[in-house]
Every structure is written in C-alpha cells, then in structure tokens.
Protein backbone atom coordinates (compact mmCIF):
# COMPACT_ATOMS: atom_id res chain seq x y z
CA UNK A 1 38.78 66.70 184.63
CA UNK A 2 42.23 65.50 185.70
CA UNK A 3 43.57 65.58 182.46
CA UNK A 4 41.81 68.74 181.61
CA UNK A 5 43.58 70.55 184.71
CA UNK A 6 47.43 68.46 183.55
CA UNK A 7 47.26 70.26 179.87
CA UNK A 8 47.25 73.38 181.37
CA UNK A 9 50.83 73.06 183.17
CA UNK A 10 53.03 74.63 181.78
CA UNK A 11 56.37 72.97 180.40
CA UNK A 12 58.18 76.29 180.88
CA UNK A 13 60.86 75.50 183.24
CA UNK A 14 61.04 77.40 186.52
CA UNK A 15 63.68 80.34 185.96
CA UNK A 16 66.79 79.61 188.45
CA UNK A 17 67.73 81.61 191.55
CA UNK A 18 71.41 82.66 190.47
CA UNK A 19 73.53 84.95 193.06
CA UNK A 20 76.99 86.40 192.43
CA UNK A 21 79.30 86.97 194.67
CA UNK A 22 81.95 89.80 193.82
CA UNK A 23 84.26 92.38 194.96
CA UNK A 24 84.34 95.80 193.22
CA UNK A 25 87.80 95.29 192.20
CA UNK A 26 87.71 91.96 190.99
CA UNK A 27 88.36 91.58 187.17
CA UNK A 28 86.71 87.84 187.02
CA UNK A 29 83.36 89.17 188.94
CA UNK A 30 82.85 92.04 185.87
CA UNK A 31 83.57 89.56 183.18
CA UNK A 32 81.05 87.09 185.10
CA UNK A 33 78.49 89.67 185.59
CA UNK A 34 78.66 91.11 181.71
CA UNK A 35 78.33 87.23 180.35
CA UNK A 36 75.30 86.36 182.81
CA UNK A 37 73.82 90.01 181.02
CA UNK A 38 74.71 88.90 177.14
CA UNK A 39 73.54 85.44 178.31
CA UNK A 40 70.14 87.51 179.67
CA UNK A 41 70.40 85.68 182.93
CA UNK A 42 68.59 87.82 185.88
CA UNK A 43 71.05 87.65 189.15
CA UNK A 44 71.63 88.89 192.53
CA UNK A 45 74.72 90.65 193.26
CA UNK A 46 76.55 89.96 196.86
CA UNK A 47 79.48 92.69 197.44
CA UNK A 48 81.30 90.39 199.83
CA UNK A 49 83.53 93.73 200.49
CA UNK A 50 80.27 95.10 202.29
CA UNK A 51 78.61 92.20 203.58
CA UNK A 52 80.42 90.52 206.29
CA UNK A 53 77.78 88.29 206.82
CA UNK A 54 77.57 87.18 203.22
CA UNK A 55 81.52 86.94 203.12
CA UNK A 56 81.46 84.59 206.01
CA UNK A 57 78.81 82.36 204.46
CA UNK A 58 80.28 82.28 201.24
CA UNK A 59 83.35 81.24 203.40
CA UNK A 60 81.51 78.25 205.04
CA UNK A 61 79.57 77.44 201.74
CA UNK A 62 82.74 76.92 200.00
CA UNK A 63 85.83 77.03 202.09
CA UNK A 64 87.10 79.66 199.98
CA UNK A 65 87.38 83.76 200.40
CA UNK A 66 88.07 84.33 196.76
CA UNK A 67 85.60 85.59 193.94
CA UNK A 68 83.53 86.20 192.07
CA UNK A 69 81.46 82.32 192.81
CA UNK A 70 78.04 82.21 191.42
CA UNK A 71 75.48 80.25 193.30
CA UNK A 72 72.58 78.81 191.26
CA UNK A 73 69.87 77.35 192.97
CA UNK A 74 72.41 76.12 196.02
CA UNK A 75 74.52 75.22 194.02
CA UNK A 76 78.35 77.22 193.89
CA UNK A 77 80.95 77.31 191.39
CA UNK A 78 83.98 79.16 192.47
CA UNK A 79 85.45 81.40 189.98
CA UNK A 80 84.82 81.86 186.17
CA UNK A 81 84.31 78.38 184.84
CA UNK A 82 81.46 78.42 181.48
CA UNK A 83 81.14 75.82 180.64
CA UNK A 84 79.78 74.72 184.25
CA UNK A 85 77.73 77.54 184.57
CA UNK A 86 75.94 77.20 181.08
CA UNK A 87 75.50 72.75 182.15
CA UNK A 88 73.64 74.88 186.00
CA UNK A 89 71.62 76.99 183.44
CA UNK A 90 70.83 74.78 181.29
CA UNK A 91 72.51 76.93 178.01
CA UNK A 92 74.76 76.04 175.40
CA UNK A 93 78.28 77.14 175.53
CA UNK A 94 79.58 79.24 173.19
C-alpha cells in the first residue's frame, strides 16, 4: 500500500513564491515585471513608494533602498540580474 500511495506524488515541482519590489517610476522594476509576464511567472508586487513597512524590510533584508529586488522563496536579488533569476526559477536563460 506504501508504494501504491508514493506513485501517486506528484513530480510537479511546487510553483515558487516570487515578490517584486518596485517603485512606479523605476525603469528596471517595468522591464523586471514585463520579463517575469513573457517568462509566465505569477508575482506579487510591493510599491515600496506606498509601503513604508515593506520599504523598511526590504531595507533590513538587503541593506539596500534601491529597486526593483525580486524575492523568490526568501531569497533576494537586488536589481535586474537574469541570469540569477532564471538559476532561482529554475528556467533557461535566453
């Protein structure tokens, strides 16, 4: 019955919990935001502008006040970088 109840898992890997942190006027954050769309990733978006309490985390997180950062699963990269975000995501660069 135990390996009955093991085929049934599936091998689908859990989707990851990606947030982005932006600033309406910040060039980076659109471009960020319109590759995690082509790239069909589903994210959160934090307006740090209207959030104090999300811009002073994001502060303490990373010891930075700049954006956009993207935090996937815990984990934040601060600014645009790809080819680390694809490696968090688990997709190939292009």
């Amino acid at each position: 019955m135990i390996g009955a109840e093991r085929s049934n898992v599936s091998a689908t890997p859990a989707k990851p919990r990606v947030l982005v942190f932006t600033t309406p006027t910040c060039s980076w954050c659109h471009r960020l935001k319109a590759y995690l769309r082509e790239r069909q990733v589903q994210f959160r978006e934090v307006d740090v502008s209207r959030d104090r309490h999300a811009a002073a985390d994001l502060v303490r997180k990373t010891g930075q006040m700049g954006v956009p950062v993207i935090e996937i699963n815990g984990r934040a990269i601060v600014g645009f970088d790809k080819p680390r975000i694809d490696a968090m995501l688990g997709l190939r660069s292009r």
